[in-house]
Protein backbone atom coordinates (compact mmCIF):
# COMPACT_ATOMS: atom_id res chain seq x y z
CA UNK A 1 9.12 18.71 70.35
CA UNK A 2 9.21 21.90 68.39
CA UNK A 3 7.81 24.77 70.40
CA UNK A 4 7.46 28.06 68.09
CA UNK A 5 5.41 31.13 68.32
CA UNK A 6 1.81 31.22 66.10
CA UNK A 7 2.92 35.03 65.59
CA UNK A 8 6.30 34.31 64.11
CA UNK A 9 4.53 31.22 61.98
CA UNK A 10 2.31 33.54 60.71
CA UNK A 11 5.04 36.94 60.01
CA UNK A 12 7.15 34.18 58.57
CA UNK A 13 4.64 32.44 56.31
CA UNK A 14 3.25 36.34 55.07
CA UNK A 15 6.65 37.51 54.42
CA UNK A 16 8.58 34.82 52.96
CA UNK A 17 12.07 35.96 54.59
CA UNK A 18 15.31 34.34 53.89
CA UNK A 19 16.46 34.27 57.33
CA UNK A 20 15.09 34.82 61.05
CA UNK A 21 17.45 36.40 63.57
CA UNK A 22 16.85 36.95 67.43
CA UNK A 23 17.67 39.67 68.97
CA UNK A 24 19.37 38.49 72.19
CA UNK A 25 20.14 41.53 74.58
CA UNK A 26 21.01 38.92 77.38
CA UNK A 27 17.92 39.53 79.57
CA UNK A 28 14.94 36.71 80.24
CA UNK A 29 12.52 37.75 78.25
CA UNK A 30 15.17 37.93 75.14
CA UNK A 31 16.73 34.34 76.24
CA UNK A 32 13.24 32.91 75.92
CA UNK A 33 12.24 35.03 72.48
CA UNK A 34 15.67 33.69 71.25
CA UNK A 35 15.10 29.98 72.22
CA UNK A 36 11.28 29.84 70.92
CA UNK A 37 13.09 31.61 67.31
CA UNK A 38 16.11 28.81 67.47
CA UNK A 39 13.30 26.41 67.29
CA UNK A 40 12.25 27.81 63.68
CA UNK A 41 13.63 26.07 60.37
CA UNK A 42 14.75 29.56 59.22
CA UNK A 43 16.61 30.59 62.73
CA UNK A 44 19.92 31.64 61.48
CA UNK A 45 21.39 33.23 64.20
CA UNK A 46 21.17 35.51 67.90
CA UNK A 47 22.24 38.91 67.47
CA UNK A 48 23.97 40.56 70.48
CA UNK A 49 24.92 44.38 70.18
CA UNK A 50 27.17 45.90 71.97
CA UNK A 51 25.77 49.82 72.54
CA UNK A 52 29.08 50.45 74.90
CA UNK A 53 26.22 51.22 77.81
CA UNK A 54 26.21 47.15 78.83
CA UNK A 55 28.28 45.44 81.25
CA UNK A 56 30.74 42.70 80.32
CA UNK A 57 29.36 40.07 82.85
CA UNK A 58 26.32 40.26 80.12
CA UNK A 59 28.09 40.01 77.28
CA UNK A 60 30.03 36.52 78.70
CA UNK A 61 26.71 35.19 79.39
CA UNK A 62 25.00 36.12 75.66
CA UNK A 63 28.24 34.40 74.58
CA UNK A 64 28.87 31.59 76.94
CA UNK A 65 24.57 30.67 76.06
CA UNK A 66 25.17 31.46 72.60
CA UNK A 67 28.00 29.20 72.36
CA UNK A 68 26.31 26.21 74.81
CA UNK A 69 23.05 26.31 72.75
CA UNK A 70 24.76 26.18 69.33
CA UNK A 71 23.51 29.93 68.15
C-alpha cells in the first residue's frame, strides 16, 4: 500500500521536479516526513546534514535507518 502526502502529490504534480529529497534531521517528525516521501515514485534520496552542533549517536541512527530502509 502506497501511503503519500495529498500536499506533496499536489507540489509535485504543479512543479514537475526531477527529483524529491527528504530532509532527514534524525528526529520523529523527519523519520515519518522521510518515510511518507520514500513512498513517492520520484523519492531519490534522505538528506542528513551535518551543522557540527549534532551529536554522533544521531548521526548513527540517520545512517543505520538510512541504510536498513534502503534510502
Amino acid at each position: 500500500m502506497r501511503v503519500t502526502s495529498n500536499v506533496l502529490d499536489q507540489a509535485i504534480a504543479e512543479h514537475n521536479p526531477v527529483a524529491a529529497f527528504a530532509l532527514f534531521s534524525g528526529g520523529h517528525d523527519s523519520l515519518v516526513n522521510t518515510h511518507i516521501t520514500a513512498q513517492h515514485p520520484r523519492f531519490t534520496a534522505a538528506v542528513h546534514l551535518n551543522t557540527g552542533i549534532g551529536i554522533e549517536e544521531t548521526r548513527d541512527f540517520v545512517r543505520e535507518t538510512c541504510q536498513r530502509q534502503g534510502w
